[in-house]
N, C-alpha and C. Protein backbone atom coordinates (compact mmCIF):
# COMPACT_ATOMS: atom_id res chain seq x y z
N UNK A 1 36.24 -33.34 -69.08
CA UNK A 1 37.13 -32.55 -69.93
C UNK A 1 37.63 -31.33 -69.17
N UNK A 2 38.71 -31.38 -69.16
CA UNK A 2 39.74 -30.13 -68.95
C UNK A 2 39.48 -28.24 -69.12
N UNK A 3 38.21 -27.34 -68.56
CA UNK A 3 38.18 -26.33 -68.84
C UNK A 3 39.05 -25.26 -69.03
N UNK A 4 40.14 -25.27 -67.94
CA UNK A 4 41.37 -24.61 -67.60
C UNK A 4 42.09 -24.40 -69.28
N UNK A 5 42.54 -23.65 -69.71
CA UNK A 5 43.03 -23.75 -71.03
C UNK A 5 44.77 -23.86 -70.78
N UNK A 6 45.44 -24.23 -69.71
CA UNK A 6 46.66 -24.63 -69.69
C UNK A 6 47.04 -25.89 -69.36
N UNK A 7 45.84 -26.46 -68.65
CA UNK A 7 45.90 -27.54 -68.34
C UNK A 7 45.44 -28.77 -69.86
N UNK A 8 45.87 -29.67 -69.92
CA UNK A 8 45.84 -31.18 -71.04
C UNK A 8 44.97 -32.59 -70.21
N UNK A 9 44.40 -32.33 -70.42
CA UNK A 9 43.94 -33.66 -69.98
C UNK A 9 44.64 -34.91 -70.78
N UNK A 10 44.77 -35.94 -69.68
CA UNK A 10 45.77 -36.89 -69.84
C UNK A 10 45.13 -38.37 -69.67
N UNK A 11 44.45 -38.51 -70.93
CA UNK A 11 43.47 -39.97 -70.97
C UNK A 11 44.11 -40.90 -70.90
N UNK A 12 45.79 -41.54 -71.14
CA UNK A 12 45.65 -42.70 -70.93
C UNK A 12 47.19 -43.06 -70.30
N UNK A 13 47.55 -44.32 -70.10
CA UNK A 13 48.67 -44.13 -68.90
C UNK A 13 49.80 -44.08 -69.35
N UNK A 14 50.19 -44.10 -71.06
CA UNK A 14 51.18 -43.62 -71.86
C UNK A 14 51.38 -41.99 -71.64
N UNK A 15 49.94 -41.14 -71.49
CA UNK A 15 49.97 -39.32 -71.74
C UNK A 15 50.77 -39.33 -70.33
N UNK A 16 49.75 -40.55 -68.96
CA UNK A 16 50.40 -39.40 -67.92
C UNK A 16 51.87 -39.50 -67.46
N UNK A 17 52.57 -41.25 -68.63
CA UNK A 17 53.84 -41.48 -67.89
C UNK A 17 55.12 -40.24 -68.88
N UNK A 18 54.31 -40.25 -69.91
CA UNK A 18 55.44 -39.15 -70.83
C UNK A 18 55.40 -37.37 -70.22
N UNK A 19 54.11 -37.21 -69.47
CA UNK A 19 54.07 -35.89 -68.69
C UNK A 19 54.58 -35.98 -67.80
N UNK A 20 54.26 -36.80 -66.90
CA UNK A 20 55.75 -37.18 -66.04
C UNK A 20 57.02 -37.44 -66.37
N UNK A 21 57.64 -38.14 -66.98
CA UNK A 21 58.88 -37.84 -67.84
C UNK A 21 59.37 -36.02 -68.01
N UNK A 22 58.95 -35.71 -68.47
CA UNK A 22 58.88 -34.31 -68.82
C UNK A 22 58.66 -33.25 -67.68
N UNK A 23 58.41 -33.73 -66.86
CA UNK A 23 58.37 -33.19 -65.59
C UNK A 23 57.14 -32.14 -65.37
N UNK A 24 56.53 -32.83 -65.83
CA UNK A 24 55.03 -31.89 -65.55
C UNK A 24 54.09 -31.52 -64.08
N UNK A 25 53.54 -30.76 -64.36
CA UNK A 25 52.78 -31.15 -63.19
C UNK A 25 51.21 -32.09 -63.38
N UNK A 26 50.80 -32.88 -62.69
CA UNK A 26 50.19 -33.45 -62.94
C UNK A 26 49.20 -33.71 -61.65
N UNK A 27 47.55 -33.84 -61.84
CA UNK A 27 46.56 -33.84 -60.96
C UNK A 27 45.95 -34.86 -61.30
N UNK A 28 44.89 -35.67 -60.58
CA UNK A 28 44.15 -36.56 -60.62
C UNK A 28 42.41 -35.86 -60.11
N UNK A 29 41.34 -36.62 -60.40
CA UNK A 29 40.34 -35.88 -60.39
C UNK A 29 39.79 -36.81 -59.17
N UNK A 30 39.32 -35.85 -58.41
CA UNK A 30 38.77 -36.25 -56.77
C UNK A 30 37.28 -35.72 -56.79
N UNK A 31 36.17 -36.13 -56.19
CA UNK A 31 35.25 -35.92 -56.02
C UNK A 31 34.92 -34.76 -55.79
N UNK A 32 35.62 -33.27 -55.20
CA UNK A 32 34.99 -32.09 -54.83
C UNK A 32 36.61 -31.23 -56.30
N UNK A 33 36.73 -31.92 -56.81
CA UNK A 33 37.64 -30.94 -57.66
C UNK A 33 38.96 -32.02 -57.89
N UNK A 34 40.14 -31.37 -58.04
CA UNK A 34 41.49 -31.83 -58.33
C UNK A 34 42.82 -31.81 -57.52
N UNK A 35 43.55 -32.74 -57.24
CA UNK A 35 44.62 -32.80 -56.11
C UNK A 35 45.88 -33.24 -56.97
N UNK A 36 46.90 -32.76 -56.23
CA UNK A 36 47.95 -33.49 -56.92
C UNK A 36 48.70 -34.34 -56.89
N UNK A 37 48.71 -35.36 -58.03
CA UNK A 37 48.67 -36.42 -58.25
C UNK A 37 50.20 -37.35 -57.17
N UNK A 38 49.82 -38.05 -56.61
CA UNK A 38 51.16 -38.37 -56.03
C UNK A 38 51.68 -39.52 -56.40
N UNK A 39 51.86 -39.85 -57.71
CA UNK A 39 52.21 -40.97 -57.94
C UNK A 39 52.02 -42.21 -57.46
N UNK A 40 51.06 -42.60 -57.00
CA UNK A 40 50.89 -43.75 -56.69
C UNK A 40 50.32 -45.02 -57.48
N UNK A 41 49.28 -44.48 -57.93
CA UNK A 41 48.55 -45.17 -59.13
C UNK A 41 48.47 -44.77 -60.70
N UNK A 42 47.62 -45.59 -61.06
CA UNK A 42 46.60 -45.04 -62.26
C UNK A 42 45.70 -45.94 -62.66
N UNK A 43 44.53 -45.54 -62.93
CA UNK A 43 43.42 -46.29 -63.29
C UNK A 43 42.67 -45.68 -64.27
N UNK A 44 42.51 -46.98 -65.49
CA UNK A 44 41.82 -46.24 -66.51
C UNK A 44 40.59 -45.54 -65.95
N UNK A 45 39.64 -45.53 -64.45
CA UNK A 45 39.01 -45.24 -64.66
C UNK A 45 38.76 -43.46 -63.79
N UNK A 46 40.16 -43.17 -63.40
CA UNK A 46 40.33 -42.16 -63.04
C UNK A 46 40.78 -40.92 -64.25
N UNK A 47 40.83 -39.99 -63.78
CA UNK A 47 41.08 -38.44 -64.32
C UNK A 47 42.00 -38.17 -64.16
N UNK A 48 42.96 -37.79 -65.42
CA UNK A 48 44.18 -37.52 -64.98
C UNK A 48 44.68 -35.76 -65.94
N UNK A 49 44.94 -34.87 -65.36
CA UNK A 49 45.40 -33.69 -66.39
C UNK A 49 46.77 -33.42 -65.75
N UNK A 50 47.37 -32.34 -66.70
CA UNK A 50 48.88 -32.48 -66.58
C UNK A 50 49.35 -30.79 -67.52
N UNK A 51 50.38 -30.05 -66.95
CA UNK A 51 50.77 -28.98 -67.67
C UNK A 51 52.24 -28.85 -67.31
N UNK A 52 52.70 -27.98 -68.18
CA UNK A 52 54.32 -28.10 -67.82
C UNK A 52 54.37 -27.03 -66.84
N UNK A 53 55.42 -27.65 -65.77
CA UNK A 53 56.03 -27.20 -64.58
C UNK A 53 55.96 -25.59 -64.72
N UNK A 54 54.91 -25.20 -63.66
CA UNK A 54 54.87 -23.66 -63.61
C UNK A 54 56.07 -22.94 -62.63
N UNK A 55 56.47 -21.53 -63.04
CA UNK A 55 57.41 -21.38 -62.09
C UNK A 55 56.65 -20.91 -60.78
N UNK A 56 57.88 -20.62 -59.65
CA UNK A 56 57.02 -20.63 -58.32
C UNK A 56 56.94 -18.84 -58.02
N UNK A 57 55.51 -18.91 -57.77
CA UNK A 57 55.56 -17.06 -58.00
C UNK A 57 55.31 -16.39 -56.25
N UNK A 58 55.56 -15.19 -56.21
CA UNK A 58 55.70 -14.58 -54.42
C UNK A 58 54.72 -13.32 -55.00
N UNK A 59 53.85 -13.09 -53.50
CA UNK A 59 53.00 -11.68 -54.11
C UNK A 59 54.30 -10.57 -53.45
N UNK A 60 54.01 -9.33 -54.37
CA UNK A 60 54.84 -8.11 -53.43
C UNK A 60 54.15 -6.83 -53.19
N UNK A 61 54.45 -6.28 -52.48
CA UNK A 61 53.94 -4.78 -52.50
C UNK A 61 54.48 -3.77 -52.88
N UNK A 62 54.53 -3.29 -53.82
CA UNK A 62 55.21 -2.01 -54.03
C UNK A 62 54.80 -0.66 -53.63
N UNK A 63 55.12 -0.13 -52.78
CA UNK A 63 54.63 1.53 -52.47
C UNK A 63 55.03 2.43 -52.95
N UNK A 64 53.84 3.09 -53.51
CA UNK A 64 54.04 4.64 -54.10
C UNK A 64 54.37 5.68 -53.35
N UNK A 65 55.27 6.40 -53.84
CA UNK A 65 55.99 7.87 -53.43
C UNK A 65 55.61 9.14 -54.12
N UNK A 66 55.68 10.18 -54.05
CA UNK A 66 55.10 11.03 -54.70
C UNK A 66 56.19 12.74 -54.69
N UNK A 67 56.81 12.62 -55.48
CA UNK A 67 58.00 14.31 -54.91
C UNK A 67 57.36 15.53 -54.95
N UNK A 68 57.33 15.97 -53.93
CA UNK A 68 56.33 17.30 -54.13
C UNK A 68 56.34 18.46 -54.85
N UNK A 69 57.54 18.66 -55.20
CA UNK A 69 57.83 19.77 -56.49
C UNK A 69 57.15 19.35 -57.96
N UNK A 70 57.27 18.03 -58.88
CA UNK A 70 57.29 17.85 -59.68
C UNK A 70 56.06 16.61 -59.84
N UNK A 71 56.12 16.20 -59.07
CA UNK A 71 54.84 15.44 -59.08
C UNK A 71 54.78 14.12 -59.37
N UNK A 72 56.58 13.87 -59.42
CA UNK A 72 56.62 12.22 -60.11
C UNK A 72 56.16 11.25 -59.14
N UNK A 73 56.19 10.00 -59.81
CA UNK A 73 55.52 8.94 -58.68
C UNK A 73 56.89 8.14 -59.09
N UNK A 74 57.08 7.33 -58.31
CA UNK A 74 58.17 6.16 -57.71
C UNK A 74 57.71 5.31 -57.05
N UNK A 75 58.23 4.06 -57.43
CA UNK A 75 57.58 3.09 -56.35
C UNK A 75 58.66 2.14 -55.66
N UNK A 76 58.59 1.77 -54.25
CA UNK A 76 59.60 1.08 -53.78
C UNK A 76 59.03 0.01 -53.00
N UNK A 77 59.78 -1.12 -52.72
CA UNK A 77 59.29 -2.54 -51.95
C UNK A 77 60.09 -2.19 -50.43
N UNK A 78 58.61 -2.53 -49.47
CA UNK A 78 59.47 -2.15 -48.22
C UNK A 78 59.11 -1.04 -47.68
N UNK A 79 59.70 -0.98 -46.76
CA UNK A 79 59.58 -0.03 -45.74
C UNK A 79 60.46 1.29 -45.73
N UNK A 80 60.74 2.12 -46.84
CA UNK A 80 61.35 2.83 -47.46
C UNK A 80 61.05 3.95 -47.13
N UNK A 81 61.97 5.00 -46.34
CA UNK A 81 61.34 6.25 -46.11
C UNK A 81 61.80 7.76 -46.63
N UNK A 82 61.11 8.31 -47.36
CA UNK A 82 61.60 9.45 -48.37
C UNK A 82 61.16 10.55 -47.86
N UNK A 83 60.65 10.42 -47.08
CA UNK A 83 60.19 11.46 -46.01
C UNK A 83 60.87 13.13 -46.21
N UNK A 84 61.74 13.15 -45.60
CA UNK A 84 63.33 13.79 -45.58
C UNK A 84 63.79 14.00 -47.17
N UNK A 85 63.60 13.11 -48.21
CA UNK A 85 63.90 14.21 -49.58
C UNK A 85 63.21 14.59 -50.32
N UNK A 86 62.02 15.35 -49.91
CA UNK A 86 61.11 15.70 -50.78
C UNK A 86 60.12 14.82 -51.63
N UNK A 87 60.07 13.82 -50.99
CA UNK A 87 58.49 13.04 -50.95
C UNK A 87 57.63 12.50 -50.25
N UNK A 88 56.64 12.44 -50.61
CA UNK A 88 55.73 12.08 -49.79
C UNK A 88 54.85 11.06 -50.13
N UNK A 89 54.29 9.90 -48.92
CA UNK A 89 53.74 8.89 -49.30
C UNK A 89 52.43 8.70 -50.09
N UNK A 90 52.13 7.92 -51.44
CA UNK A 90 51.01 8.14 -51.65
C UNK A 90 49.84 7.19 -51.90
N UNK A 91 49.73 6.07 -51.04
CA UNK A 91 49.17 5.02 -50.65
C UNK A 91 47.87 4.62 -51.79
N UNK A 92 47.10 5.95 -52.07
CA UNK A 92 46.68 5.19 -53.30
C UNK A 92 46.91 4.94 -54.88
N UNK A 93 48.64 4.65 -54.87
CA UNK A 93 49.01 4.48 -56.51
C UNK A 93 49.85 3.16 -55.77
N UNK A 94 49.59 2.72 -54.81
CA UNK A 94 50.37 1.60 -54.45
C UNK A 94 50.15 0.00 -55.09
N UNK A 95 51.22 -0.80 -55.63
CA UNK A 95 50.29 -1.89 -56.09
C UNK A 95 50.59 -3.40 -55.67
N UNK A 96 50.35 -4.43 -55.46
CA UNK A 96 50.21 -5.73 -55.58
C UNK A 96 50.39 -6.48 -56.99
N UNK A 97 51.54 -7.09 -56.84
CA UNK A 97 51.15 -8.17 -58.00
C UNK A 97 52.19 -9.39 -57.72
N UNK A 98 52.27 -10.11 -58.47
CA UNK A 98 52.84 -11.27 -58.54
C UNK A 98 54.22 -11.52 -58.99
N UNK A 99 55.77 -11.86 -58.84
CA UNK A 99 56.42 -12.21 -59.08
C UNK A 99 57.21 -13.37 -59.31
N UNK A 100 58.01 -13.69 -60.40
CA UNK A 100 58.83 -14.99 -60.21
C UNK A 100 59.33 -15.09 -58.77
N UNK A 101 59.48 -16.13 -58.38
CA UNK A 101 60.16 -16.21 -57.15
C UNK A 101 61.61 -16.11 -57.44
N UNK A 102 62.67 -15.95 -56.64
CA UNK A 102 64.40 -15.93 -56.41
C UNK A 102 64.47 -17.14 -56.69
């Protein structure tokens, strides 16, 4: 059974041909975990789970800035230098996270 709570487990070869239809993504169950499924087979006596098509995500960095009069923070992607208008870098409000991809 399926722990992942986005993932469906896909018991029989009607679930995994209509998740395919639908354009899902879909895995088969392998001895050290789960791979994805490459269409080749199906066997009732394999594992099959399936979720709808995730989008494709990019990590980014955003760096914190800091203006020295007022104290605001700003954050910019890149190699951005504010040097010269009254800010200064402030490396620990900087963050990482995840985006849709372009």
């Amino acid at each position: 059974m399926t722990t992942e709570t986005d993932w469906k487990d896909l018991p029989t070869i009607q679930d995994v041909a209509k998740a395919q239809a639908d354009g899902w993504e879909i895995e088969n169950g392998i001895a050290n975990g789960w791979s994805k499924w490459r269409e080749e087979g199906w066997s009732n006596s394999w594992s099959f789970r399936g979720r709808p098509r995730q989008p494709k995500m990019k990590e980014v960095k955003m760096l914190c800035w800091r203006e020295t009069r007022s104290g605001s923070l700003a954050w910019r992607q890149g190699s951005v230098d504010w040097t010269n208008a009254g800010w200064q870098r402030f490396p620990a409000g900087d963050l990482t996270g995840e985006v849709v991809e372009d």
